[in-house]
PDB file of N, CA and C in Angstrom:
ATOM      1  N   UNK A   1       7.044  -6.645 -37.538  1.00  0.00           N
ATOM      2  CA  UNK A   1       7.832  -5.986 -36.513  1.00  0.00           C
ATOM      3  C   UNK A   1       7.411  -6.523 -35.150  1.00  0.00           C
ATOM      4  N   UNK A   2       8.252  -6.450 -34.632  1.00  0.00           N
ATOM      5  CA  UNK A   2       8.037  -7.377 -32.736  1.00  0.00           C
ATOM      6  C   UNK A   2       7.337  -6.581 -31.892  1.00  0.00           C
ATOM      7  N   UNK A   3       6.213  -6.695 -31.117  1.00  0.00           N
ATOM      8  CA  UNK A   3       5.482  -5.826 -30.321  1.00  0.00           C
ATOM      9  C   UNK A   3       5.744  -6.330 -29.035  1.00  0.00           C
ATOM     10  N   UNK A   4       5.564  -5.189 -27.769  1.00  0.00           N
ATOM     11  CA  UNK A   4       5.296  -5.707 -26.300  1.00  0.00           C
ATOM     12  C   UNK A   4       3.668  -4.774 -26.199  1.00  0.00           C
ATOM     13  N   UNK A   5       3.283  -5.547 -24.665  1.00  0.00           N
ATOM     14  CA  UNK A   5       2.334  -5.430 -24.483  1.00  0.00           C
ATOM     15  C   UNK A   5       2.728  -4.403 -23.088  1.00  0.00           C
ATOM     16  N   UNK A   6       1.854  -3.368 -23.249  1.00  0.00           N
ATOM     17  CA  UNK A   6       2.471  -2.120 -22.147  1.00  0.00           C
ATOM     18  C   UNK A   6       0.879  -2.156 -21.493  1.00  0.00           C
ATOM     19  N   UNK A   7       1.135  -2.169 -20.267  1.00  0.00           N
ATOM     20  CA  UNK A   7       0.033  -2.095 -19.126  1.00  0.00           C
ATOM     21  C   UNK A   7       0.128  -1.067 -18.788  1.00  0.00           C
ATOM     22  N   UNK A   8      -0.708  -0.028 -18.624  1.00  0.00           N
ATOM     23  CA  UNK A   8      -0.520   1.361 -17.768  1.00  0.00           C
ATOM     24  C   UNK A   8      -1.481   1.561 -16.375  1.00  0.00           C
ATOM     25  N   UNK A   9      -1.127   2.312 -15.477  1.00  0.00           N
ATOM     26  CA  UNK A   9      -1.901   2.388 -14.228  1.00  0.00           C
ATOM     27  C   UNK A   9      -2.047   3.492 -14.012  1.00  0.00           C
ATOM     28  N   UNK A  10      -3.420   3.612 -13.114  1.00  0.00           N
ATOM     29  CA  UNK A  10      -3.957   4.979 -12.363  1.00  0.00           C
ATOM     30  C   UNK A  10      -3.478   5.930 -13.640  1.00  0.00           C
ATOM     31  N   UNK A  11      -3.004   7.180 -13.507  1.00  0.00           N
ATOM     32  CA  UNK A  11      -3.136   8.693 -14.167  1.00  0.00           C
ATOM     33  C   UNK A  11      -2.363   8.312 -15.489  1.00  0.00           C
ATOM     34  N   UNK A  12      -1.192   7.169 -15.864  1.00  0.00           N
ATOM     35  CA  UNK A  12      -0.717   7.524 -16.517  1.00  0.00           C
ATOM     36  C   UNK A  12      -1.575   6.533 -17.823  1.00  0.00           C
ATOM     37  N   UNK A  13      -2.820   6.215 -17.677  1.00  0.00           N
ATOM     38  CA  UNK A  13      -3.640   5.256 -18.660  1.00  0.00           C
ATOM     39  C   UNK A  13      -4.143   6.559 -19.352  1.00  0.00           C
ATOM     40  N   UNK A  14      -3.810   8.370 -19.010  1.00  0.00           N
ATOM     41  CA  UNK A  14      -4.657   9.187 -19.768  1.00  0.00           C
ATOM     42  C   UNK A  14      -3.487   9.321 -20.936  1.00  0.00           C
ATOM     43  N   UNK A  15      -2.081   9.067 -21.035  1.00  0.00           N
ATOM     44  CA  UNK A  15      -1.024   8.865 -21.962  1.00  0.00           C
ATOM     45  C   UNK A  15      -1.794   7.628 -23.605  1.00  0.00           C
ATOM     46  N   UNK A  16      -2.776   6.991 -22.928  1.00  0.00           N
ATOM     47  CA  UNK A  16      -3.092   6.217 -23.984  1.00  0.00           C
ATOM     48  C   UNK A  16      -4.585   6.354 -24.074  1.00  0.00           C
ATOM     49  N   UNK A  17      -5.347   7.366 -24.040  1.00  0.00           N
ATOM     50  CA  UNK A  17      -6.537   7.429 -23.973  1.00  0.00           C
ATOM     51  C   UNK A  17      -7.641   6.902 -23.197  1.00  0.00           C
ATOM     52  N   UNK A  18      -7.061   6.414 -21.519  1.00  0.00           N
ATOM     53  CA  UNK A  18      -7.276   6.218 -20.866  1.00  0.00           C
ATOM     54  C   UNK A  18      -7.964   4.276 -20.672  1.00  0.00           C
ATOM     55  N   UNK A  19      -7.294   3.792 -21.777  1.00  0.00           N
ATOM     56  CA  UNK A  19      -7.370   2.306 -21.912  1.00  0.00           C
ATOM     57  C   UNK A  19      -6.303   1.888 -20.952  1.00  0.00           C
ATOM     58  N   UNK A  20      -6.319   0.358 -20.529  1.00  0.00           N
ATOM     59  CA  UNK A  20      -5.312  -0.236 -19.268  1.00  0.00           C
ATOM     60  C   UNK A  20      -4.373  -0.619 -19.714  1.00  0.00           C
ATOM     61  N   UNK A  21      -4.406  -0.873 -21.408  1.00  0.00           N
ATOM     62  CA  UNK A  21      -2.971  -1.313 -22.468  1.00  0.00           C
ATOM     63  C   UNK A  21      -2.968  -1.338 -23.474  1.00  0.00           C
ATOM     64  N   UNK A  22      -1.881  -1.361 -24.059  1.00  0.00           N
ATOM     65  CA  UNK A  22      -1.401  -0.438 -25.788  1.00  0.00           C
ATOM     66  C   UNK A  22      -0.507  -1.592 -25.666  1.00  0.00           C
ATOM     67  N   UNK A  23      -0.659  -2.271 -27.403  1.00  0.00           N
ATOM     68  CA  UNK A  23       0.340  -3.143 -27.616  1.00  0.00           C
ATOM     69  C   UNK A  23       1.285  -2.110 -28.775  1.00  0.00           C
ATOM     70  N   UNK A  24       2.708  -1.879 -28.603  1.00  0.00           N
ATOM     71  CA  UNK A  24       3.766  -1.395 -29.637  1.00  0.00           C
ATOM     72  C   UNK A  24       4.218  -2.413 -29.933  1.00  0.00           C
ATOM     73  N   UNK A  25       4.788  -1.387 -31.403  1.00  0.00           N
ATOM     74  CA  UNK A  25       5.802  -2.257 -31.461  1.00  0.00           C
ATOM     75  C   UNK A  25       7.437  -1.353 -31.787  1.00  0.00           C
ATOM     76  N   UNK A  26       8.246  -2.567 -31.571  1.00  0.00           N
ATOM     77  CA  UNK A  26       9.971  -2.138 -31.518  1.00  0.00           C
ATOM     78  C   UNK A  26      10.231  -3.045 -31.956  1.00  0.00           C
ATOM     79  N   UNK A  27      11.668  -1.988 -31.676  1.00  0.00           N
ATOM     80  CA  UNK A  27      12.248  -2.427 -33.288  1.00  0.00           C
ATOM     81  C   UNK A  27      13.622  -3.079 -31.960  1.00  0.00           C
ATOM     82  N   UNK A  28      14.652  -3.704 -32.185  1.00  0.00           N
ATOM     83  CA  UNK A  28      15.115  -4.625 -31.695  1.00  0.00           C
ATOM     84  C   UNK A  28      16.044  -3.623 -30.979  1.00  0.00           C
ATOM     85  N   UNK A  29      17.032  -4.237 -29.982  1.00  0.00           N
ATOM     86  CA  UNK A  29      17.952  -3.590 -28.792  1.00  0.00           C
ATOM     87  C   UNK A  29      16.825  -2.025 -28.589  1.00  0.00           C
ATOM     88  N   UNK A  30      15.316  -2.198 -28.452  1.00  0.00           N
ATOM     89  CA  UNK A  30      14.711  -1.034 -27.791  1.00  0.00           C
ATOM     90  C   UNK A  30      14.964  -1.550 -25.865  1.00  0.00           C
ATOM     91  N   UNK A  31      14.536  -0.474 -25.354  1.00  0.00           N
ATOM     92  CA  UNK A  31      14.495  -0.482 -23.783  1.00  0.00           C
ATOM     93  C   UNK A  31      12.702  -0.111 -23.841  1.00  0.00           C
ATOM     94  N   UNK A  32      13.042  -0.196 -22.360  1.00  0.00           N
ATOM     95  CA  UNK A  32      11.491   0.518 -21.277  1.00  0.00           C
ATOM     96  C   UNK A  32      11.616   2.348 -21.952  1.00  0.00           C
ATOM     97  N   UNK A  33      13.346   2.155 -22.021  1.00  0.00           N
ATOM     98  CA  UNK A  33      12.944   4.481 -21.926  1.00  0.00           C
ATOM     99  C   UNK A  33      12.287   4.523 -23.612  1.00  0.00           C
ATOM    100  N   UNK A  34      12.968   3.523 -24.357  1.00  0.00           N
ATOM    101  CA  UNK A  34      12.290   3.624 -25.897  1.00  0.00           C
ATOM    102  C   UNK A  34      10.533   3.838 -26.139  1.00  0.00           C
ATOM    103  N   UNK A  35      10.135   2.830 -25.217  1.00  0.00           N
ATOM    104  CA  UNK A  35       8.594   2.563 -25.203  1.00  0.00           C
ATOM    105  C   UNK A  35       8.124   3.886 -24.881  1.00  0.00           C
ATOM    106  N   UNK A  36       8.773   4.267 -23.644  1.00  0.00           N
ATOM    107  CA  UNK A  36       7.996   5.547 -22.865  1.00  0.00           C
ATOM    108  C   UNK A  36       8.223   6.891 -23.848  1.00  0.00           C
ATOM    109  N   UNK A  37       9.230   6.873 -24.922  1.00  0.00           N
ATOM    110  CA  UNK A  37       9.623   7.826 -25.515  1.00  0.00           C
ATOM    111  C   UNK A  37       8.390   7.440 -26.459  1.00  0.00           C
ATOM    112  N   UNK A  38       8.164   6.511 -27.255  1.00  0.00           N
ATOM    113  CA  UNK A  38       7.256   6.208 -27.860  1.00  0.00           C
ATOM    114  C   UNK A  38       5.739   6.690 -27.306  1.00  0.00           C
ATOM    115  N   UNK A  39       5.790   6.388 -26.240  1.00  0.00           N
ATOM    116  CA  UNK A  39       4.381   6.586 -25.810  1.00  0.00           C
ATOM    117  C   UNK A  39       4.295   8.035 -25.292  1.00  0.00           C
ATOM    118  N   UNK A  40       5.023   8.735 -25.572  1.00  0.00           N
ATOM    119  CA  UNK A  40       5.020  10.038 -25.093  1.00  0.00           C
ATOM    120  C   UNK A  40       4.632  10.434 -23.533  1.00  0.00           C
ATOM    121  N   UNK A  41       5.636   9.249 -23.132  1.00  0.00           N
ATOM    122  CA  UNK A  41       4.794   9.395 -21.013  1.00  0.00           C
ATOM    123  C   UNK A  41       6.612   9.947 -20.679  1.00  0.00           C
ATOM    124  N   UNK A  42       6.516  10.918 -20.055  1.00  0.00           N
ATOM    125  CA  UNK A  42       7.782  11.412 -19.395  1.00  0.00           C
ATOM    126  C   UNK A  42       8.158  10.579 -18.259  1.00  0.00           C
ATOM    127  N   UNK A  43       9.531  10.079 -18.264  1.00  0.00           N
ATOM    128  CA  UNK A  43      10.145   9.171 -17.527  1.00  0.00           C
ATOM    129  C   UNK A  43       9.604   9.869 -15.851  1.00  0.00           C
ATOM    130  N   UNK A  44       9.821  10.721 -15.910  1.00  0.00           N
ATOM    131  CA  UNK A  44       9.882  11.529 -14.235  1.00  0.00           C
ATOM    132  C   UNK A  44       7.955  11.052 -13.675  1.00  0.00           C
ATOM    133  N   UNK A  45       7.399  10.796 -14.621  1.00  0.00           N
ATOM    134  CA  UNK A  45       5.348  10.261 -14.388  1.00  0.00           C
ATOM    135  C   UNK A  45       5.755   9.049 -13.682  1.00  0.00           C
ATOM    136  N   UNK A  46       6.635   8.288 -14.027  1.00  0.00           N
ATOM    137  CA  UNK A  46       6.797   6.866 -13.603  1.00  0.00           C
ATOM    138  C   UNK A  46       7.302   6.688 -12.727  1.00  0.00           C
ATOM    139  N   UNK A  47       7.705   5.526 -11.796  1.00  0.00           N
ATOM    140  CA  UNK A  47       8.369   4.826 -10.741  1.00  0.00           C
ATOM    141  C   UNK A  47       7.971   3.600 -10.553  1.00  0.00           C
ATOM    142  N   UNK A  48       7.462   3.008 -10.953  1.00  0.00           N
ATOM    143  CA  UNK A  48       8.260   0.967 -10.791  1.00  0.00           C
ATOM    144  C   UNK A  48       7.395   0.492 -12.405  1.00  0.00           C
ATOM    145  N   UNK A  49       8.540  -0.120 -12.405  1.00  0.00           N
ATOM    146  CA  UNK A  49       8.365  -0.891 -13.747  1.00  0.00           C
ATOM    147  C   UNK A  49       8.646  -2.520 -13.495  1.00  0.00           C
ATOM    148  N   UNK A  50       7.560  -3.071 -14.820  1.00  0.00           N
ATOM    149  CA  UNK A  50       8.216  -4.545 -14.521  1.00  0.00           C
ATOM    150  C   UNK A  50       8.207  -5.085 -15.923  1.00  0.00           C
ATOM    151  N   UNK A  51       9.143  -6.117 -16.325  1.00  0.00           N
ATOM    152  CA  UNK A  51       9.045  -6.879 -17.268  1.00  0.00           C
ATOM    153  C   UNK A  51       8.493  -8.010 -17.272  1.00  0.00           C
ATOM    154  N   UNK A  52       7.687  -8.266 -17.487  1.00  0.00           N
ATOM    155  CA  UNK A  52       7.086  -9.815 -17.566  1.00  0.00           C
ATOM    156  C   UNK A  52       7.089 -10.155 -15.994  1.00  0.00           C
ATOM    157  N   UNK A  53       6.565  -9.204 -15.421  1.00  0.00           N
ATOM    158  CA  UNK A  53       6.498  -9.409 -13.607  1.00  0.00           C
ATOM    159  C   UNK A  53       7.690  -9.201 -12.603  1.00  0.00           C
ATOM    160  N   UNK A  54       8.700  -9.212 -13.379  1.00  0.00           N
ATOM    161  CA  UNK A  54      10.031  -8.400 -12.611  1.00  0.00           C
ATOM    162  C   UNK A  54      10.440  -7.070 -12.796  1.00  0.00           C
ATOM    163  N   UNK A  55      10.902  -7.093 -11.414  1.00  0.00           N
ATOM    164  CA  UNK A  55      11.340  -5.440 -11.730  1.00  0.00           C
ATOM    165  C   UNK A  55      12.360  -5.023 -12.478  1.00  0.00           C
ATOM    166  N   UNK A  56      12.533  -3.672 -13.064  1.00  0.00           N
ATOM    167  CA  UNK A  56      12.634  -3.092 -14.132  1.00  0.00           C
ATOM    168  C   UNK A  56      13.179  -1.816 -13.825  1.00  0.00           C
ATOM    169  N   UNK A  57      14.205  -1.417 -14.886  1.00  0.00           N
ATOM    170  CA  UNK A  57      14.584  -0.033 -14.968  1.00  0.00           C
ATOM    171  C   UNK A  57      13.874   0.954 -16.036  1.00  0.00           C
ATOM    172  N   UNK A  58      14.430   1.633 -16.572  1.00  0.00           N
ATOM    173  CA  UNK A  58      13.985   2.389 -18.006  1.00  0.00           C
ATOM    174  C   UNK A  58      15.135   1.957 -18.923  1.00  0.00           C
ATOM    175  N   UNK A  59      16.193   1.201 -18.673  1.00  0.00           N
ATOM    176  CA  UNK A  59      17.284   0.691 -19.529  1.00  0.00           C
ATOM    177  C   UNK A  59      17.301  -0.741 -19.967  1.00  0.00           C
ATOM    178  N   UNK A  60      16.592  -1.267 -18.958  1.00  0.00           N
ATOM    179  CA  UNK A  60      15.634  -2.537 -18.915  1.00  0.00           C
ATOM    180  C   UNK A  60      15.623  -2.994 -20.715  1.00  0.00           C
ATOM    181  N   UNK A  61      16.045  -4.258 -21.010  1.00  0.00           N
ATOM    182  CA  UNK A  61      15.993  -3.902 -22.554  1.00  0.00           C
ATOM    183  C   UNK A  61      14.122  -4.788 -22.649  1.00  0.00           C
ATOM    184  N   UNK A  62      13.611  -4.500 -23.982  1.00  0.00           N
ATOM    185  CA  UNK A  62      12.452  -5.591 -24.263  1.00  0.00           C
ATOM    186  C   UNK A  62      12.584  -6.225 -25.562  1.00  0.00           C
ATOM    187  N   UNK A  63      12.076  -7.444 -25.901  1.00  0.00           N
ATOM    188  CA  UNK A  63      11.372  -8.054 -26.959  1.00  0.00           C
ATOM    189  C   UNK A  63      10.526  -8.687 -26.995  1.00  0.00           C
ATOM    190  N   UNK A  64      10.181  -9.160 -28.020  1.00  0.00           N
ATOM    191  CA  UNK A  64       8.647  -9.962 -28.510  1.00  0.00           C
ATOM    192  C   UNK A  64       8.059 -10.542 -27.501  1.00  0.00           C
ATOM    193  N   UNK A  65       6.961 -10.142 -27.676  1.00  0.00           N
ATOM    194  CA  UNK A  65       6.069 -10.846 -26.396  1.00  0.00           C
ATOM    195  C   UNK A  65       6.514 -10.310 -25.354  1.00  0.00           C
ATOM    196  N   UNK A  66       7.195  -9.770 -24.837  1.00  0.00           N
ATOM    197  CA  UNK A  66       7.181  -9.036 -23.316  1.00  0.00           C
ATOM    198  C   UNK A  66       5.812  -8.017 -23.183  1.00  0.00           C
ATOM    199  N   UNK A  67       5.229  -8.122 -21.880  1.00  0.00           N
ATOM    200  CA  UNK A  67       4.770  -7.318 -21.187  1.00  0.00           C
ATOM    201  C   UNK A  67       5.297  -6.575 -20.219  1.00  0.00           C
ATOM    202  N   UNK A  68       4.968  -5.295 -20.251  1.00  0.00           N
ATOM    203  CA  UNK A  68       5.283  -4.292 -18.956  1.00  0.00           C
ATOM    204  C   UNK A  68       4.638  -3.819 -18.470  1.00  0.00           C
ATOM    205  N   UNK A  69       4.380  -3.590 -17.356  1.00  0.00           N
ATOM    206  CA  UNK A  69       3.791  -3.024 -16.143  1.00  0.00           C
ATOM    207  C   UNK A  69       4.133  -1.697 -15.142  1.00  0.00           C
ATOM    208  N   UNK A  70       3.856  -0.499 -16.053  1.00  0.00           N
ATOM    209  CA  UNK A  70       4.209   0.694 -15.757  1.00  0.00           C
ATOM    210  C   UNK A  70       3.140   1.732 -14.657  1.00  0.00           C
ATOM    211  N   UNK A  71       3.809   1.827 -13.738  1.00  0.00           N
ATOM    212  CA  UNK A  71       3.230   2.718 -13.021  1.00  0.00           C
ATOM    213  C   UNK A  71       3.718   4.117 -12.245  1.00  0.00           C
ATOM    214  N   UNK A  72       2.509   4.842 -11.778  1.00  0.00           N
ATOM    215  CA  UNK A  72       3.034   6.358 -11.595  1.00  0.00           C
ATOM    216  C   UNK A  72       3.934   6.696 -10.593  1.00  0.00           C
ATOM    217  N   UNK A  73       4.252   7.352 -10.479  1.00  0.00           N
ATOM    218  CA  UNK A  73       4.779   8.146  -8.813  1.00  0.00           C
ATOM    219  C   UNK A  73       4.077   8.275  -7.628  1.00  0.00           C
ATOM    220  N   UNK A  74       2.772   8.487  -8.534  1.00  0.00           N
ATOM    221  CA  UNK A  74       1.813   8.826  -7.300  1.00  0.00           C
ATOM    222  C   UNK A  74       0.586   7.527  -7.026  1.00  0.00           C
ATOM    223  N   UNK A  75       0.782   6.515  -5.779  1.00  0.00           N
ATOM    224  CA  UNK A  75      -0.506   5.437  -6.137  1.00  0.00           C
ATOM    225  C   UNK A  75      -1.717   6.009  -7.054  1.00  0.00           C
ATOM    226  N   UNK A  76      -2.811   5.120  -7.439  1.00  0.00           N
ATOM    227  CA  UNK A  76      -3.928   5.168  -7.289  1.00  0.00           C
ATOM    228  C   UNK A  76      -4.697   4.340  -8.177  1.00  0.00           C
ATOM    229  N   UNK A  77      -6.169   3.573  -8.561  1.00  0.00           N
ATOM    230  CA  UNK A  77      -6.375   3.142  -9.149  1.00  0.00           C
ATOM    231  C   UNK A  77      -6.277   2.601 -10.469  1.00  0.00           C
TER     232      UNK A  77
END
């Protein structure tokens, strides 16, 4: 099955046990909102996303080998 590589930042790295990234995997025509549904992080935690270093929606589609770069609402480390 095809995995991306999900980066998380500041508060929302406690969604994955407070590691900086979780590789999933999906299953094909998934999005960014699939992952986050997966990862059990509520869309409203987030505000900028990127795919492979561009910016990003939550409709944003992914596959193999993509990385994302998800972060909170609120800055911080």
């Amino acid at each position: 099955m095809p995995t991306v590589q999900v980066n998380l930042y500041a508060g929302l790295r406690g969604y994955i046990g407070g590691k900086a990234s979780v590789t999933v995997q999906i299953a094909t025509d998934q999005t960014i909102q699939n992952v986050l549904t997966e990862l059990e992080i509520p869309t409203e935690q987030t505000r900028i996303l990127f795919v492979n270093g561009r910016p990003a929606t939550t409709d944003t589609p992914v596959k193999e080998g993509d990385q994302l770069g998800i972060f909170p609402a609120i800055g911080g480390g």
